[in-house]
C-alpha atoms as a PDB file:
ATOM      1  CA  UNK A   1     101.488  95.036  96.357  1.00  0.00           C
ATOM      2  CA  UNK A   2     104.073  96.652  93.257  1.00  0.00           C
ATOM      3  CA  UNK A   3     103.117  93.617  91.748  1.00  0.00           C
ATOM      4  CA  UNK A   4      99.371  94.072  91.681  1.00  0.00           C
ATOM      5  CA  UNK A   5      99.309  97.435  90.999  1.00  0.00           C
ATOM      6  CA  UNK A   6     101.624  96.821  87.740  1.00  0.00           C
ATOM      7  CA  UNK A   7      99.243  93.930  87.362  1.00  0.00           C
ATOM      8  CA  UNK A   8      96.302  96.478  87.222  1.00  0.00           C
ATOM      9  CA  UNK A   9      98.288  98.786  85.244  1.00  0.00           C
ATOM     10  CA  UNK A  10      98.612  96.146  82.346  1.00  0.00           C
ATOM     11  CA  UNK A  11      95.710  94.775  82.674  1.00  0.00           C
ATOM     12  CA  UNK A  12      93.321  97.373  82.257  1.00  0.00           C
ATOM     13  CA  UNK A  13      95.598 100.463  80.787  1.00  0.00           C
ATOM     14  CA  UNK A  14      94.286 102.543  77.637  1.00  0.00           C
ATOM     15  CA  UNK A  15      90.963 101.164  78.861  1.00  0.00           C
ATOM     16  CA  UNK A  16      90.379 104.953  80.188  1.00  0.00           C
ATOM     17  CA  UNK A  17      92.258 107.772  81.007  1.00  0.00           C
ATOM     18  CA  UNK A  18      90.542 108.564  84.654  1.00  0.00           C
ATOM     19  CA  UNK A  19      91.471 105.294  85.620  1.00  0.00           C
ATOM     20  CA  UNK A  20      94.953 104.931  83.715  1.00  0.00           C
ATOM     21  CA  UNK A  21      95.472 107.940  86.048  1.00  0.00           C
ATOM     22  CA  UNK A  22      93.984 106.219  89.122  1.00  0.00           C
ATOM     23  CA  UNK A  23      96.320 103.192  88.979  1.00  0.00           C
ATOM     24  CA  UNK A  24      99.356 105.773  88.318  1.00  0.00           C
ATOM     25  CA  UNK A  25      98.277 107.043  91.765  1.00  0.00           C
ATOM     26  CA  UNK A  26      97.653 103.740  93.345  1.00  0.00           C
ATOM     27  CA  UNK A  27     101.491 102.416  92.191  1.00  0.00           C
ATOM     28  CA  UNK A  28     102.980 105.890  93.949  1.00  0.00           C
ATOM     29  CA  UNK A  29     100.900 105.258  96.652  1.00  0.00           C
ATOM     30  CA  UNK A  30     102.328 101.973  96.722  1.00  0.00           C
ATOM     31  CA  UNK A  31     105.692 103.098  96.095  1.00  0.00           C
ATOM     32  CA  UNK A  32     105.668 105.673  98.838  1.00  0.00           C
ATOM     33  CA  UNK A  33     104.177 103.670 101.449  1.00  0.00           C
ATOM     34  CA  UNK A  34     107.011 100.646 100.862  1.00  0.00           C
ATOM     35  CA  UNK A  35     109.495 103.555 101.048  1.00  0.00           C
ATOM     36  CA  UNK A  36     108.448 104.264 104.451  1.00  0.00           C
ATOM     37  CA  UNK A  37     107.435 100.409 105.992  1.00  0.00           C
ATOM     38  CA  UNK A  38     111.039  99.405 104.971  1.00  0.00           C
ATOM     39  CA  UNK A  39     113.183 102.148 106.177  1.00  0.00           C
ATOM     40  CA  UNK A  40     114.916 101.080 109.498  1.00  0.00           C
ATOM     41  CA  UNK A  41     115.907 104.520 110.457  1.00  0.00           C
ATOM     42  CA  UNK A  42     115.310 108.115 109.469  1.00  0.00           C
ATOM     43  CA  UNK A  43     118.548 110.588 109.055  1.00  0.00           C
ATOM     44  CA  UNK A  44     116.543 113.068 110.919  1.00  0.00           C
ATOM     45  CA  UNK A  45     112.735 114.006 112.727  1.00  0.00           C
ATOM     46  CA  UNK A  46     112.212 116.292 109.972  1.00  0.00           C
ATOM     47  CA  UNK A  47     112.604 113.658 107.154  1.00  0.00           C
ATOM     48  CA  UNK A  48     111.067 111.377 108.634  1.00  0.00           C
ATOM     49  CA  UNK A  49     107.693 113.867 109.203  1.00  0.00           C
ATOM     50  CA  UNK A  50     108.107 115.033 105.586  1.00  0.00           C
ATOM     51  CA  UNK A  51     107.949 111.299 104.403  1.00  0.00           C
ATOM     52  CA  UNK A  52     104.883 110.733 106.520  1.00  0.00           C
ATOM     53  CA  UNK A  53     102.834 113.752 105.833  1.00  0.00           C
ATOM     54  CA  UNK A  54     103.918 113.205 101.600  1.00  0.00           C
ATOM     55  CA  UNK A  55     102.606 109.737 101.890  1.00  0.00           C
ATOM     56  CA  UNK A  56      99.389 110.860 103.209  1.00  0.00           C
ATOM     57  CA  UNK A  57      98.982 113.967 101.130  1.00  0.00           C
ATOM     58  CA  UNK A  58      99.150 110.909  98.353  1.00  0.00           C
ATOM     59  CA  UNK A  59      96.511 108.348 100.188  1.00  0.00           C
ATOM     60  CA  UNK A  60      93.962 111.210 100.973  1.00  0.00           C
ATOM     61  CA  UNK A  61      94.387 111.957  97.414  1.00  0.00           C
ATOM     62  CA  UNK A  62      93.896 108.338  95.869  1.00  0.00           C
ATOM     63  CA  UNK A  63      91.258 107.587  98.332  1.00  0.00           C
ATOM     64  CA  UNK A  64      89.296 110.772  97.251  1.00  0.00           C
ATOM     65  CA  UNK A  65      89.714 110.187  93.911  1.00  0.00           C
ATOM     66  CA  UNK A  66      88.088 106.910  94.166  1.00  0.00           C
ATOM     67  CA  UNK A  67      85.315 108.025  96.399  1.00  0.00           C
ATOM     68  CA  UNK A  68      84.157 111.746  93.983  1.00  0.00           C
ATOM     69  CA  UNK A  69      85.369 110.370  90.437  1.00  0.00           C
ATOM     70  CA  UNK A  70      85.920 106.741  89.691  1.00  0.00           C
ATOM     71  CA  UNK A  71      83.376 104.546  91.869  1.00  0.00           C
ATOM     72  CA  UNK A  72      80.716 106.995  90.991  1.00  0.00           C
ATOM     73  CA  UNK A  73      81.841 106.762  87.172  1.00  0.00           C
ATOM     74  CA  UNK A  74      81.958 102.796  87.689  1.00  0.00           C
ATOM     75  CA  UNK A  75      78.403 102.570  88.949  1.00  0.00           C
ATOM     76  CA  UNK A  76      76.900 104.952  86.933  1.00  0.00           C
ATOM     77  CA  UNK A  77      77.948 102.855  84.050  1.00  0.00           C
ATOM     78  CA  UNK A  78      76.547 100.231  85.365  1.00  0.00           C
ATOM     79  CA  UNK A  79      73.375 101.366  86.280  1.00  0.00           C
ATOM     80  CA  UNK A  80      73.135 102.404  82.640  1.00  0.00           C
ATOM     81  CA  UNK A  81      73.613  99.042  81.096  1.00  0.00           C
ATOM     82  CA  UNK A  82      70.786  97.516  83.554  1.00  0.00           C
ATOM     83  CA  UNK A  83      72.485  93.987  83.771  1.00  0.00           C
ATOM     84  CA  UNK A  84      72.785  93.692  87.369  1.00  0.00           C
ATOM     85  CA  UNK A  85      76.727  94.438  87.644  1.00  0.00           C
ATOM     86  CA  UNK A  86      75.902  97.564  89.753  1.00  0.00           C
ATOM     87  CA  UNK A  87      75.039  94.894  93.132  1.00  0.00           C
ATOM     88  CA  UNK A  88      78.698  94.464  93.263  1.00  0.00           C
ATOM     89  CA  UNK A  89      79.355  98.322  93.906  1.00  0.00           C
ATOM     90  CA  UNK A  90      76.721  98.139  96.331  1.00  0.00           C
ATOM     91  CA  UNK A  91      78.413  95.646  97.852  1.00  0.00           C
ATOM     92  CA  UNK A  92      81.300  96.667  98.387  1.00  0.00           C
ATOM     93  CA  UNK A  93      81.581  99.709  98.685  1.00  0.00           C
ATOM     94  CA  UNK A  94      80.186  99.510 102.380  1.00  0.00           C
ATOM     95  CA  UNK A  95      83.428  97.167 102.016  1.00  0.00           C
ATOM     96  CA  UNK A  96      85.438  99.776 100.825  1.00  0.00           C
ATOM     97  CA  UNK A  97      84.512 102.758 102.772  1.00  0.00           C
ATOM     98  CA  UNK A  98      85.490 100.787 106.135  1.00  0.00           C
ATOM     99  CA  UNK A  99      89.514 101.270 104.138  1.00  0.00           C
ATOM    100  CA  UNK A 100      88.638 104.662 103.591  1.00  0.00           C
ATOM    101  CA  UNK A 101      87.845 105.247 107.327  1.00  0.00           C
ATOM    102  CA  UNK A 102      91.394 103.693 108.308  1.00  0.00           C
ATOM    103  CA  UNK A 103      93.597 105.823 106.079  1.00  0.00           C
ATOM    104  CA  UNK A 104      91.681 109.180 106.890  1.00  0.00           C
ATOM    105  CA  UNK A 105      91.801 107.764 110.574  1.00  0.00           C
ATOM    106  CA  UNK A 106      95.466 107.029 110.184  1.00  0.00           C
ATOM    107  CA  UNK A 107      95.921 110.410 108.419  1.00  0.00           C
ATOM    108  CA  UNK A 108      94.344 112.404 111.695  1.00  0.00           C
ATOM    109  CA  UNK A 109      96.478 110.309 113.923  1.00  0.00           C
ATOM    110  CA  UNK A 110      99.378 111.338 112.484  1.00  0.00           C
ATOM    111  CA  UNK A 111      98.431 115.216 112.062  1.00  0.00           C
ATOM    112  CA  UNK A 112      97.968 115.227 115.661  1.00  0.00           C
ATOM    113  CA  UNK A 113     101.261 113.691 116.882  1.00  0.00           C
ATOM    114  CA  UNK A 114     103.929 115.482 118.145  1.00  0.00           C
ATOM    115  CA  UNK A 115     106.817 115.833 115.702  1.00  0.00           C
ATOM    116  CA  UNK A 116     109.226 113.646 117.613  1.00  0.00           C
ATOM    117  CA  UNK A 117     111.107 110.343 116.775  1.00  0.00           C
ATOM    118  CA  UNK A 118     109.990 108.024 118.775  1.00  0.00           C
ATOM    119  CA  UNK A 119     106.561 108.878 118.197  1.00  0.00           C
ATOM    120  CA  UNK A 120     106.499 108.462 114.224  1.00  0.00           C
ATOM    121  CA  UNK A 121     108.529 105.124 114.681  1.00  0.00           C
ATOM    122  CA  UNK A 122     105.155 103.554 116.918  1.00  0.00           C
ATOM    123  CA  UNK A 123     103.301 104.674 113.456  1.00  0.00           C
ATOM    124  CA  UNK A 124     105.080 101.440 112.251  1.00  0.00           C
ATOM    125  CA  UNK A 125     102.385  99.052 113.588  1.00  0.00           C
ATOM    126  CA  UNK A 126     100.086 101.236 112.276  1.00  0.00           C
ATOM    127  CA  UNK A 127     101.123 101.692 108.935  1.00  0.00           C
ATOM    128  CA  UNK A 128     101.500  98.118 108.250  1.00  0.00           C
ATOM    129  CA  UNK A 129      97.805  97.707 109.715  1.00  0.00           C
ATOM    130  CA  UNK A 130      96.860 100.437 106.956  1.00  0.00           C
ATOM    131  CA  UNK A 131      99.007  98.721 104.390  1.00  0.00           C
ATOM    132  CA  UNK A 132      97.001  95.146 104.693  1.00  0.00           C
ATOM    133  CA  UNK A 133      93.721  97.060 104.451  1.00  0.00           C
ATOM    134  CA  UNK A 134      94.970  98.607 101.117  1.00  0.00           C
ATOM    135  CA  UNK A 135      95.776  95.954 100.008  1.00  0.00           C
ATOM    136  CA  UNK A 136      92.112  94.213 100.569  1.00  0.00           C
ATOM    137  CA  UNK A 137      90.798  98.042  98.668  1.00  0.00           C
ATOM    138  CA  UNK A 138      92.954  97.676  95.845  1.00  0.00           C
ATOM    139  CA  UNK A 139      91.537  94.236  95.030  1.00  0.00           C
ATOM    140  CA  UNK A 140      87.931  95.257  96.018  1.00  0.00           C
ATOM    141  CA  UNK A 141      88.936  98.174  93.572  1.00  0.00           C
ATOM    142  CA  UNK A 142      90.198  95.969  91.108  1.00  0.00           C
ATOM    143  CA  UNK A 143      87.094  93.376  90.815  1.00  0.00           C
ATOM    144  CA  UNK A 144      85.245  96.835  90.240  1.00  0.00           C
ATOM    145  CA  UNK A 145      87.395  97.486  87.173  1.00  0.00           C
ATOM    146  CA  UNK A 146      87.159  94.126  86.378  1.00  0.00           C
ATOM    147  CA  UNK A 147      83.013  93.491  86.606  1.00  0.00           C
ATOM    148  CA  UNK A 148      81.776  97.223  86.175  1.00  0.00           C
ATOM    149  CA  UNK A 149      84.251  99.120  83.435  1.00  0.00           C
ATOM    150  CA  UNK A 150      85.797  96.362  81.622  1.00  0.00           C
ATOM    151  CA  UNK A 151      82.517  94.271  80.724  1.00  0.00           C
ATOM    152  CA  UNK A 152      81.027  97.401  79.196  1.00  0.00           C
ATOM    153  CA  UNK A 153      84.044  98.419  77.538  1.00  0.00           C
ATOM    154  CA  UNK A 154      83.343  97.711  74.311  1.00  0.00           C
ATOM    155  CA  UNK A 155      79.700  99.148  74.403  1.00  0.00           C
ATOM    156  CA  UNK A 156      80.523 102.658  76.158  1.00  0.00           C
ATOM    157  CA  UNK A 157      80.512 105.011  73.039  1.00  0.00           C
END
């Protein structure tokens, strides 16, 4: 997933700010999220909850910030240009907001937990069900980039 996201990074960076700063937030996303599926063991309850509740302070923010600024940027664009390209938003974003209901979802579940041990080690499962659906976002998010902003590039003034 790194890999992707410094894919994304290189790929469409300088293109525009909003979205150098969405893929900025996608890779610390990223980054946090490995941090926590690849720890064995927490020194205590309390770091453990602080790692948790940072990570999804981070997904609630990437996942809004994709909902209120760059998918409505995307298809607005599109729309503008009147060349079809804004189908693909409509189709997947249906696509997309399914991956939006799991990490708000996974976000309640984990508000609501008591703050004990054994219960934030059964979020493991979880989190690695949440990290295969970002995943399948970040490349729904990416052929976005890819057929919506970066086709139009060169004719947004």
């Amino acid at each position: 997933m790194l890999k992707k996201a410094d894919s994304a990074k290189q790929k469409w960076g300088g293109i525009d700010t909003s979205i150098d700063r969405w893929l900025s937030d996608r890779k610390n996303l990223i980054v946090r999220y490995c941090d926590l599926i690849d720890t064995k063991s927490f020194d205590s309850c309390e770091v453990a909850v602080n790692k948790y509740r940072s990570f999804c302070q981070v997904l609630l923010d990437y996942v809004s910030a994709g909902h209120f600024e760059i998918y409505d940027r995307l298809v607005e664009e599109a729309e503008s240009f009147k060349d079809g390209s804004e189908a693909l938003a409509t189709e997947l974003y249906p696509k997309i907001q399914l991956t939006t209901e799991a990490a708000l979802d996974f976000n309640d579940t984990f508000d609501k937990m008591p703050e004990e041990m054994e219960a934030i080690e059964e979020l493991k499962p979880r989190l690695s069900e949440l990290g295969q659906q970002l995943e399948d976002r970040f490349e729904m998010e990416d052929l976005l980039i890819e057929k919506l902003h970066t086709a139009h590039a060169g004719q947004v003034a």
